[in-house]
Protein backbone atom coordinates (compact mmCIF):
# COMPACT_ATOMS: atom_id res chain seq x y z
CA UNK A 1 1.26 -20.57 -33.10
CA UNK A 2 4.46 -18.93 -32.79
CA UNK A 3 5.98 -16.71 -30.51
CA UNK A 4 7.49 -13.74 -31.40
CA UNK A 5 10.50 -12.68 -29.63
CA UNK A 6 9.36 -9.09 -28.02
CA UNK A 7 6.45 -11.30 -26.44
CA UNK A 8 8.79 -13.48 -24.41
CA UNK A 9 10.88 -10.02 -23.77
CA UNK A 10 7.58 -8.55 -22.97
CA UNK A 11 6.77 -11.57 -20.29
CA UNK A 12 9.93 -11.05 -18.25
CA UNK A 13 9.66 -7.28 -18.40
CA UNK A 14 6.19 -7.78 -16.60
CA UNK A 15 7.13 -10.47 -13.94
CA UNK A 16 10.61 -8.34 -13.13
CA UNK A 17 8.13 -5.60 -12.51
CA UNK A 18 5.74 -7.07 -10.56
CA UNK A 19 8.96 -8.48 -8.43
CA UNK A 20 10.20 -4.87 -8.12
CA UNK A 21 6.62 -3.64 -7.01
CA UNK A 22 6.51 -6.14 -4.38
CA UNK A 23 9.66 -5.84 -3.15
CA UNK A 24 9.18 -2.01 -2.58
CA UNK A 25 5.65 -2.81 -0.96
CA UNK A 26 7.57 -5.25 1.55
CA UNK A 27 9.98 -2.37 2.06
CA UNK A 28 7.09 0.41 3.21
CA UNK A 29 5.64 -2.58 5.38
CA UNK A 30 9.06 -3.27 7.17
CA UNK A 31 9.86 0.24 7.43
CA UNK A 32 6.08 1.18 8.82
CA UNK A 33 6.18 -2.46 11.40
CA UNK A 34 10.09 -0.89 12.54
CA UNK A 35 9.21 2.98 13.37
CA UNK A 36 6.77 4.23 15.05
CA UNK A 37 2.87 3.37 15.40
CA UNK A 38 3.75 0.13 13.14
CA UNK A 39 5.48 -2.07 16.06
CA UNK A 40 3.49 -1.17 18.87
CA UNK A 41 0.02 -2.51 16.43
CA UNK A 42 2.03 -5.54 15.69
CA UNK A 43 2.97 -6.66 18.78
CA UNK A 44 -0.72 -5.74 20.18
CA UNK A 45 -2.05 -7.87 17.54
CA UNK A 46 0.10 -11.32 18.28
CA UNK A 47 -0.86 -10.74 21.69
CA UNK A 48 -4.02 -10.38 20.64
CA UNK A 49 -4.04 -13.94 18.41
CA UNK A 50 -1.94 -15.64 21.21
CA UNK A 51 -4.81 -14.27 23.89
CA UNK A 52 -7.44 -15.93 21.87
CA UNK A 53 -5.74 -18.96 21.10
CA UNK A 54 -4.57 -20.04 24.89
CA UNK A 55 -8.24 -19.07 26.05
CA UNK A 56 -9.63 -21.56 22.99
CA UNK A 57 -6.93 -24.15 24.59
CA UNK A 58 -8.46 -23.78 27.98
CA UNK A 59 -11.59 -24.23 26.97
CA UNK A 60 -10.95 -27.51 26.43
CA UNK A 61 -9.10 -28.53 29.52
C-alpha cells in the first residue's frame, strides 16, 4: 500500500510533539528538583536508597 505524503508529514508532526511535551515535562521536573520543597525530597530520597543499600551490604559481611 502506498503512503500518502500528509501521512509521513503527519508522523513527524506527532513525534516533534511528543519531543516538545517531554521536553517541557523535564523542564517543570528540573525547575520543581532546583527550588524549593523539590531538592530537599531528592536529596532525602538518595539518602534514603544509599541507607538501604549499605545496610543490605552489611548484612552480608
Amino acid at each position: 500500500m502506498k503512503k500518502h505524503i500528509y501521512e509521513s508529514g503527519q508522523a513527524t508532526t506527532e513525534y516533534a510533539l511528543v519531543l516538545l511535551a517531554a521536553a517541557v515535562i523535564a523542564l517543570l521536573v528540573i525547575a520543581w528538583a532546583t527550588n524549593g520543597e523539590g531538592a530537599s525530597r531528592i536529596g532525602d530520597m538518595f539518602n534514603q536508597v544509599f541507607d538501604n543499600i549499605m545496610g543490605r551490604a552489611q548484612s552480608f559481611g
